[in-house]
Protein backbone atom coordinates (compact mmCIF):
# COMPACT_ATOMS: atom_id res chain seq x y z
CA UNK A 1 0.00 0.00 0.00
CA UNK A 2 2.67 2.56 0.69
CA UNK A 3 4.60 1.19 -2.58
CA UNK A 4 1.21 2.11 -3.99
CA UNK A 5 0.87 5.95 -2.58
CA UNK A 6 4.76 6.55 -2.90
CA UNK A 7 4.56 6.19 -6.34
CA UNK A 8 1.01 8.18 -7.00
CA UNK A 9 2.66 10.46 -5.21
CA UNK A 10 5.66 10.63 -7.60
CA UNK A 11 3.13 10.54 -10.66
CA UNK A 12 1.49 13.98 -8.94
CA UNK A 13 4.96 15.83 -8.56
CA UNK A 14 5.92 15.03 -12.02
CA UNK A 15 2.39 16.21 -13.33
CA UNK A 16 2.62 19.16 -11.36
CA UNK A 17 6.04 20.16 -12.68
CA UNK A 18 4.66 20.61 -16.53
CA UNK A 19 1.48 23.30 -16.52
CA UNK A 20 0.45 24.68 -19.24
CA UNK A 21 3.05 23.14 -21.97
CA UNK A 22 5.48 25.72 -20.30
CA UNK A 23 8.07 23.85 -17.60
CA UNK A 24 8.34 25.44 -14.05
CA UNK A 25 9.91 24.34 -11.01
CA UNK A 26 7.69 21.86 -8.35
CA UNK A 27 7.28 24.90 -6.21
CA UNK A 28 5.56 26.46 -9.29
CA UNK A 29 6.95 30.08 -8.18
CA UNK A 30 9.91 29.68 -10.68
CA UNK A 31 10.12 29.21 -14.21
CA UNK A 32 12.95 26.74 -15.39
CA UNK A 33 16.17 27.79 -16.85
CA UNK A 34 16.62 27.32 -20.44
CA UNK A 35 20.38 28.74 -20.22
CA UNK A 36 22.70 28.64 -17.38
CA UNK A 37 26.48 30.20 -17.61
CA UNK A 38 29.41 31.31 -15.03
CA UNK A 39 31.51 32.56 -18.27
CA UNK A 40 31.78 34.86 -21.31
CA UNK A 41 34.06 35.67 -23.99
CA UNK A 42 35.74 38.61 -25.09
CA UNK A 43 34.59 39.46 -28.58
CA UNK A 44 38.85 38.93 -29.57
CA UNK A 45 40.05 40.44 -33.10
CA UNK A 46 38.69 38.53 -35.66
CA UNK A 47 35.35 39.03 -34.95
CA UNK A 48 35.20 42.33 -34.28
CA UNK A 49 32.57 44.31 -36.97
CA UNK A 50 30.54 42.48 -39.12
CA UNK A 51 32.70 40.48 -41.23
CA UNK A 52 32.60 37.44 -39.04
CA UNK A 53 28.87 38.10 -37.24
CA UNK A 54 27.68 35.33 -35.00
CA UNK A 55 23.85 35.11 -35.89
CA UNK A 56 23.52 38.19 -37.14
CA UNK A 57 25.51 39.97 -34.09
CA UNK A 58 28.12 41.99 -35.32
CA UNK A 59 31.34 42.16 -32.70
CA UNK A 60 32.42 45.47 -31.25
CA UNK A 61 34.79 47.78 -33.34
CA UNK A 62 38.00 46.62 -30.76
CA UNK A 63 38.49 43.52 -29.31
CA UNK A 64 37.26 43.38 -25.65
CA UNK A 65 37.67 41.02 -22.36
CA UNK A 66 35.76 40.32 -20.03
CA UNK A 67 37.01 39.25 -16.14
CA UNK A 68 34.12 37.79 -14.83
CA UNK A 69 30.43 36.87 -15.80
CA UNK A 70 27.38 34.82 -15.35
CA UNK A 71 23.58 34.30 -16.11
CA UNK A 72 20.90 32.74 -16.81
CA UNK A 73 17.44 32.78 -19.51
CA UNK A 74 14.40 31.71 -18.09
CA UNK A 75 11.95 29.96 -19.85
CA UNK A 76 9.02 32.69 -19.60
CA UNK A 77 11.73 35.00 -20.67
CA UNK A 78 13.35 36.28 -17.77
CA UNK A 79 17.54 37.50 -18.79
CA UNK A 80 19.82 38.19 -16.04
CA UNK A 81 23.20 38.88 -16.38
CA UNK A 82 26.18 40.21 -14.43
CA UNK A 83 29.70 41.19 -15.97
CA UNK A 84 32.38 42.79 -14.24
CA UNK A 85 35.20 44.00 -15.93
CA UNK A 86 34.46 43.72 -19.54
CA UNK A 87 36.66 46.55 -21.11
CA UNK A 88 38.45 46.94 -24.17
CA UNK A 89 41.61 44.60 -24.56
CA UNK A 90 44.47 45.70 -22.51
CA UNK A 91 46.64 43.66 -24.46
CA UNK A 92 45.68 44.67 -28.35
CA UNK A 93 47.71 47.64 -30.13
CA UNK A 94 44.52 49.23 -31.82
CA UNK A 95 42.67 49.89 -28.02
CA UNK A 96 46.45 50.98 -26.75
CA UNK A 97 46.42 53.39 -29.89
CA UNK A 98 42.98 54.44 -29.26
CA UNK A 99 43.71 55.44 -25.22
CA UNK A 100 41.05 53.04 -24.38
CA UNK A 101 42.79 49.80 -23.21
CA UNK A 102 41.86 48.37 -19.95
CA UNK A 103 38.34 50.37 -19.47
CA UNK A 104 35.21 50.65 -20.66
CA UNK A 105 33.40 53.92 -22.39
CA UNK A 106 30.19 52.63 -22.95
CA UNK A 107 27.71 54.02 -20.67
CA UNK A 108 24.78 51.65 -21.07
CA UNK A 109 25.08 47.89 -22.30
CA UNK A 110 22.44 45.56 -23.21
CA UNK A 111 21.76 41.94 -23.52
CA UNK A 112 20.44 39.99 -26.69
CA UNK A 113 18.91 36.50 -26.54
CA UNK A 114 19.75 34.48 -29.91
CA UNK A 115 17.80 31.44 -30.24
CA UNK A 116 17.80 29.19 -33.52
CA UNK A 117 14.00 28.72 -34.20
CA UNK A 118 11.51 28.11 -36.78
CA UNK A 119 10.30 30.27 -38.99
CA UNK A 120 6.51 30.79 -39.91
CA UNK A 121 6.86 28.00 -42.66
CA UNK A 122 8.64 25.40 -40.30
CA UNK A 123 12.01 26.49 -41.40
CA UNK A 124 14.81 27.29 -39.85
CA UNK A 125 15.88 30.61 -38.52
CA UNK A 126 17.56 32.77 -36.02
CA UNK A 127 15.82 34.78 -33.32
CA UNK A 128 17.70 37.40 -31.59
CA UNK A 129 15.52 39.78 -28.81
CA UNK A 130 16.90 42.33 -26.89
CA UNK A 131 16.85 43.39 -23.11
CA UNK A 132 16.47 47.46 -22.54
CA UNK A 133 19.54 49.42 -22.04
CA UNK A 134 21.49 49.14 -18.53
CA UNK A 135 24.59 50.95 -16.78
CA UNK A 136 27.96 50.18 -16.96
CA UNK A 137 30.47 51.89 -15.17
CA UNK A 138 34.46 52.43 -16.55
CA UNK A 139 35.85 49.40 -15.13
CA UNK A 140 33.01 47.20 -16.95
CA UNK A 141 30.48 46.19 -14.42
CA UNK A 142 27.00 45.96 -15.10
CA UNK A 143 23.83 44.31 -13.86
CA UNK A 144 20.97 43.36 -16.73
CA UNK A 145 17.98 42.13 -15.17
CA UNK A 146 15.16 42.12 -17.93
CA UNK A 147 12.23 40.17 -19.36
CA UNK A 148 11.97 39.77 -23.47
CA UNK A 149 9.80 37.89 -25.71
CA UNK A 150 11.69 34.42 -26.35
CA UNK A 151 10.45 32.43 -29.69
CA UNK A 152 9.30 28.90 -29.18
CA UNK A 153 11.41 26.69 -29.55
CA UNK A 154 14.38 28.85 -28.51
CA UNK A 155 17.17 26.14 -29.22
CA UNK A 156 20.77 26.68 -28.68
CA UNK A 157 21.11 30.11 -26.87
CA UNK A 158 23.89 32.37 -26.78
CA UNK A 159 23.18 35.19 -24.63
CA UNK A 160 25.47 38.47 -26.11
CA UNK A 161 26.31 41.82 -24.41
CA UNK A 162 26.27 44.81 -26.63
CA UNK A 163 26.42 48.22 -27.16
CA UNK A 164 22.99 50.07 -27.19
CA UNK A 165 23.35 49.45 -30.86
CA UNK A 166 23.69 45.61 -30.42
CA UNK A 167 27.29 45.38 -31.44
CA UNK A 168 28.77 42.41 -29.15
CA UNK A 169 31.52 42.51 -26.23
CA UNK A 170 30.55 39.39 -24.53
CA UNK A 171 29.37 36.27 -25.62
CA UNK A 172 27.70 32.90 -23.33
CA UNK A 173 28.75 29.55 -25.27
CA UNK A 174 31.80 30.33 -27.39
């Protein structure tokens, strides 16, 4: 009989973790993570512009590090990230040459969610939504804590930091 209950009990839990085709957490006051990361990358030299875009993000102008970073995408849409010291490449002759090496003289950065999807015909496509604009300070720290509209499926996601024109510094699973 407990066999019995014990595993009713497990069929319950499991029910109540799926509502509404949209996955959440048993407690149901969470939403579950459809992107986890404790590290960026730079955007380094060759990708810098939009010669070598990744998904349709072009890099920064100058190469750019990053010290620290991590975040997460929630399923109901929910982008939070946190970078400190992402500033242009200390190490690279054009930000040297440019007085900019080793800080950051962006005021505002912002995140963008790229997802590969499918299109209105089944195909395949890229997605890419963006968070609103948040501050950064000189030595590259910044806190973006937004909600944006996330295509269904979003498979594979890179989450970027940009400019406020969505060129990239910082990119999740490079």
């Amino acid at each position: 009989m407990r066999k019995h209950i014990s595993v009713l009990f497990a069929i319950v839990a499991v029910a109540g973790v799926v509502v509404g085709g949209q996955v959440t957490l048993a407690t149901g006051s969470e939403t579950a993570k459809i992107l986890d990361f404790d590290t960026m990358v730079g955007v380094p030299r060759p990708y810098t512009g939009a010669t070598n875009a990744i998904r349709d993000v072009p890099g920064g102008g100058l190469p750019w590090v990053v010290d620290s970073a991590h975040g997460k995408v929630r399923a109901d849409g929910r982008v939070e990230v946190s970078v400190r010291g992402l500033v242009f490449d200390p190490n690279d002759p054009g930000t040297i040459a440019a007085g900019v090496a080793g800080r950051n003289t962006i005021p505002n950065f912002r995140a963008i969610v790229s997802c590969l999807s499918k299109d209105a015909g089944g195909g395949a496509t890229t997605v890419n939504v963006s968070t609103g604009l948040f501050p950064a300070d000189e030595s590259g720290r910044s806190t973006i804590v937004d909600t944006v509209d996330l295509p269904s499926p979003c498979i594979a996601p890179i989450v970027f930091v940009t400019s406020p024109t969505g060129s990239w510094f910082a990119a999740s699973g490079l």
